[in-house]
Protein backbone atom coordinates (compact mmCIF):
# COMPACT_ATOMS: atom_id res chain seq x y z
CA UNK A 1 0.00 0.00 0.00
CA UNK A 2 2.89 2.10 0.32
CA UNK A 3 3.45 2.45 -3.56
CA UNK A 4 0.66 4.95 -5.10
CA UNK A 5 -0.19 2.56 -8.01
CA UNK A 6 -0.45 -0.53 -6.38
CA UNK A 7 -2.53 1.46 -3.64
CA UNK A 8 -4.98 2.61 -6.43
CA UNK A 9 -5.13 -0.70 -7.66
CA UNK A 10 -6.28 -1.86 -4.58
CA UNK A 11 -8.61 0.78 -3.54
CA UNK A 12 -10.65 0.34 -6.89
CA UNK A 13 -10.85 -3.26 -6.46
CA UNK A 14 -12.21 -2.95 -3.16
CA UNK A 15 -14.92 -0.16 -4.93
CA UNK A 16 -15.89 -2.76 -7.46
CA UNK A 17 -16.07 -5.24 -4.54
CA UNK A 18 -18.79 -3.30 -2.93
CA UNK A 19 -20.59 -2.01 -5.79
CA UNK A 20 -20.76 -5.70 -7.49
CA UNK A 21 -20.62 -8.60 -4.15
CA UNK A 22 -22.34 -10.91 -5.89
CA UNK A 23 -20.01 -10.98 -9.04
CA UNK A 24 -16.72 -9.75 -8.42
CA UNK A 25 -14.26 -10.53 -5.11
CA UNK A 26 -10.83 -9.49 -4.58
CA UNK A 27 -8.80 -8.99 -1.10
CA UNK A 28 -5.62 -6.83 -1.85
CA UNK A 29 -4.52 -7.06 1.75
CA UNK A 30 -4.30 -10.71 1.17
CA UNK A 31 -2.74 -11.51 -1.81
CA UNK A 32 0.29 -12.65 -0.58
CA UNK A 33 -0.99 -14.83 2.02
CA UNK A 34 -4.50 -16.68 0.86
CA UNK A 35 -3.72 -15.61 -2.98
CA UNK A 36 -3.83 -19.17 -3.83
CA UNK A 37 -6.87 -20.15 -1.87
CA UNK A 38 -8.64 -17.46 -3.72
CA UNK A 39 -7.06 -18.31 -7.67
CA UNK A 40 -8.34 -22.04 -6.84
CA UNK A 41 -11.59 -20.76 -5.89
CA UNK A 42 -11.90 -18.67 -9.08
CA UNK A 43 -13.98 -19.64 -11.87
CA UNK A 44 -11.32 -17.40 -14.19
CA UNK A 45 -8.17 -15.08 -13.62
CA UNK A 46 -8.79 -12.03 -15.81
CA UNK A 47 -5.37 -10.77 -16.71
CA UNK A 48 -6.32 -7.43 -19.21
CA UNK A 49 -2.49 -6.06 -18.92
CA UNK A 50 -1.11 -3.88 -21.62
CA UNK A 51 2.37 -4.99 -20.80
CA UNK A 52 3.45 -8.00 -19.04
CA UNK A 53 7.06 -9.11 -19.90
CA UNK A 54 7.17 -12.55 -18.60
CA UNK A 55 3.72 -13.27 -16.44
CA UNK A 56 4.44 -15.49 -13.61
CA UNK A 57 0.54 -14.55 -12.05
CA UNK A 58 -0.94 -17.03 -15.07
CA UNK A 59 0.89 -19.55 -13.72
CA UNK A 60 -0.34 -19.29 -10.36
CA UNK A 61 -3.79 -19.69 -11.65
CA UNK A 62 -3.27 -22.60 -13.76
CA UNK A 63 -1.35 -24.46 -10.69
CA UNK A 64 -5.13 -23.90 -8.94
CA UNK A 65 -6.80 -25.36 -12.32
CA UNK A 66 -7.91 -22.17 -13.17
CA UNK A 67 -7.97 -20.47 -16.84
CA UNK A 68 -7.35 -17.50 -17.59
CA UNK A 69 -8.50 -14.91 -19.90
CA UNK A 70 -5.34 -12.54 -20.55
CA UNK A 71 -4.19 -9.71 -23.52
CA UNK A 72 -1.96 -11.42 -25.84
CA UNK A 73 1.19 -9.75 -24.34
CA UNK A 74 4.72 -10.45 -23.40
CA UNK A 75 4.78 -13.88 -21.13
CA UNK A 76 0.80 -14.08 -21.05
CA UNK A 77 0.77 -14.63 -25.13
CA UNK A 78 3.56 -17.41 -24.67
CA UNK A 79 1.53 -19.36 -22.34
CA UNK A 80 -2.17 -18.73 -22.61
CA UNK A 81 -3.43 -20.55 -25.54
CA UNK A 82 -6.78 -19.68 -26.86
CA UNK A 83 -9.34 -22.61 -25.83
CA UNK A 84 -10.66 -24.73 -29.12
CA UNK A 85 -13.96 -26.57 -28.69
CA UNK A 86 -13.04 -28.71 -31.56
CA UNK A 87 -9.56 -30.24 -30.06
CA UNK A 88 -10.12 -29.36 -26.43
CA UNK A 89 -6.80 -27.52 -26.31
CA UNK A 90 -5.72 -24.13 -24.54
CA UNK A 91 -5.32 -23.53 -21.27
CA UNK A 92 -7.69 -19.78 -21.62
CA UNK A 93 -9.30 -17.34 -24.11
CA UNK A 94 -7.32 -14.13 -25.00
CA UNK A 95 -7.49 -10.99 -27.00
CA UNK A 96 -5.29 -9.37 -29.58
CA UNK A 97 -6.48 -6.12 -29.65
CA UNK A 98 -6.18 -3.69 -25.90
CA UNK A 99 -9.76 -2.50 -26.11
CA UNK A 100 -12.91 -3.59 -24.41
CA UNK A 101 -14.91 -5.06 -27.09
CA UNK A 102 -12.03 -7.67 -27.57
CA UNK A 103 -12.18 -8.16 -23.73
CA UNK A 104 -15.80 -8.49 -23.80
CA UNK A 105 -15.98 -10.84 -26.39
CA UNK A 106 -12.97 -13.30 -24.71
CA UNK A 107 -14.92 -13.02 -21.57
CA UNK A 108 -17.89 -14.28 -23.54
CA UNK A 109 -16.22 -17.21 -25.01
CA UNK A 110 -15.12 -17.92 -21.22
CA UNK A 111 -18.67 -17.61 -19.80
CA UNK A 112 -19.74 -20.27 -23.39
CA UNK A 113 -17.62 -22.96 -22.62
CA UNK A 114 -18.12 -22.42 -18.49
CA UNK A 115 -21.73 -23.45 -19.18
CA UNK A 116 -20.97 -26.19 -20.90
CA UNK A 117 -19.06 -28.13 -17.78
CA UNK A 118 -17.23 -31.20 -19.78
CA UNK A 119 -15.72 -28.74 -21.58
CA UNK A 120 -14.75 -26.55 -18.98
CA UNK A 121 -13.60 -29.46 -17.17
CA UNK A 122 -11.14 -29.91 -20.01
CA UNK A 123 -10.34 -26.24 -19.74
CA UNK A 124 -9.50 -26.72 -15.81
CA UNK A 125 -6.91 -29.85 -16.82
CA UNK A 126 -5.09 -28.24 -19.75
CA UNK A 127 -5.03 -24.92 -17.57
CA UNK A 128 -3.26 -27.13 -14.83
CA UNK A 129 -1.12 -28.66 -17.22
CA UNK A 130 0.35 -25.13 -18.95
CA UNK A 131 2.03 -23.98 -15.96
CA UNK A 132 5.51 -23.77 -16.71
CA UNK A 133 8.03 -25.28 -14.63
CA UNK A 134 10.12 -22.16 -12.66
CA UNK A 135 13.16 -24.10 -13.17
CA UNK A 136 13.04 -23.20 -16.93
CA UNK A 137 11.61 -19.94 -16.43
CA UNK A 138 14.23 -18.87 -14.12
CA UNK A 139 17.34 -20.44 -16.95
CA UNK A 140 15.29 -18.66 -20.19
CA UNK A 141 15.94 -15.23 -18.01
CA UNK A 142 19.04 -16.09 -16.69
CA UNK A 143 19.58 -16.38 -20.74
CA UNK A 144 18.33 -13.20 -21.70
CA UNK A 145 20.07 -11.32 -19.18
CA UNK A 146 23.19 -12.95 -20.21
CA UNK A 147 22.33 -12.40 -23.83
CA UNK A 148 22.07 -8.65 -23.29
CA UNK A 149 25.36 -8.44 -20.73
CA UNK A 150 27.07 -10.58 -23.40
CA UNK A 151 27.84 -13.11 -21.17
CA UNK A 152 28.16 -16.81 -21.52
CA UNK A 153 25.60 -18.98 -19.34
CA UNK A 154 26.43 -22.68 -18.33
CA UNK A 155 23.76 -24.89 -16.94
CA UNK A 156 25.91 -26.60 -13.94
CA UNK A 157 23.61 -30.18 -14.85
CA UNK A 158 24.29 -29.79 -18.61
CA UNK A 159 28.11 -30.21 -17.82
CA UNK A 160 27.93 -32.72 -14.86
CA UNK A 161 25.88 -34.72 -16.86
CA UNK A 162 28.00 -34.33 -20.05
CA UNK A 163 31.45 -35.34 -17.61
CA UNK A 164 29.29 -38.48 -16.56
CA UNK A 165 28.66 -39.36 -20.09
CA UNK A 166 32.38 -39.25 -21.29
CA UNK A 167 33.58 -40.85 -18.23
């Protein structure tokens, strides 16, 4: 709360809170300590950012099963894949375009295939199965950072295991 934007943040989710009990629920004070609790809970994470360079909050909703309906952005186009009700694959429904008619029209697609519960079921089980593991998410930055240092980066298992191999 001590940072003016993430205080805003908070303060207007705790408006829409009160104006809308019955459809929308957030608790800013708690996100760090029942965040979980409440992405398991949720039917969808709504994730409209403009910019998101790598997105690690996705993945905290698919570990709880839950989809997520995201901008196609940075990290959040790399991992949430647009749901298909012919193959049953995507782990959410996303937008190309920052507006809200896009937004609306994602959320719709979310709300079509909730009603339909097989296939959200399907939804829930790819959505678990997207999350990344942080092992690789932490090396691909590692990487990049590297990259634009112009470093060299050496996975310590690559060469144990290569030493084991010629030994």
């Amino acid at each position: 709360m001590g940072e003016p934007y993430s205080a805003g943040c908070a303060h207007k989710m705790w408006h829409l809170k009160n104006k809308f009990p019955n459809n929308f629920y957030a608790a800013p004070e708690e996100f760090f300590t029942d965040g979980s609790l409440i992405n398991r809970g949720a039917d969808f994470g709504l994730m409209p950012s403009a910019f998101e360079p790598g997105g690690i909050v996705q993945h905290e909703f698919f570990v709880g099963k839950t989809p997520v309906i995201a901008f196609r952005t940075g990290g959040l186009k790399d991992s949430v894949i647009e749901f298909k009700w012919d193959s049953e694959e995507g782990s959410g429904f996303t937008f190309n375009h920052h507006n809200h008619h896009e937004m609306g029209q994602s959320i719709e697609r979310a709300v079509n295939t909730f009603r339909n519960k097989e296939k959200y079921l399907k939804l829930r089980e790819n959505a678990f199965r997207a999350t990344m593991d942080g092992e690789i998410v932490c090396k691909a930055w590692l990487g990049e950072f590297c990259r634009l240092t112009e470093n060299n980066f050496f996975d310590q298992k690559v060469i144990d295991n290569t030493k084991r191999q010629i030994t």
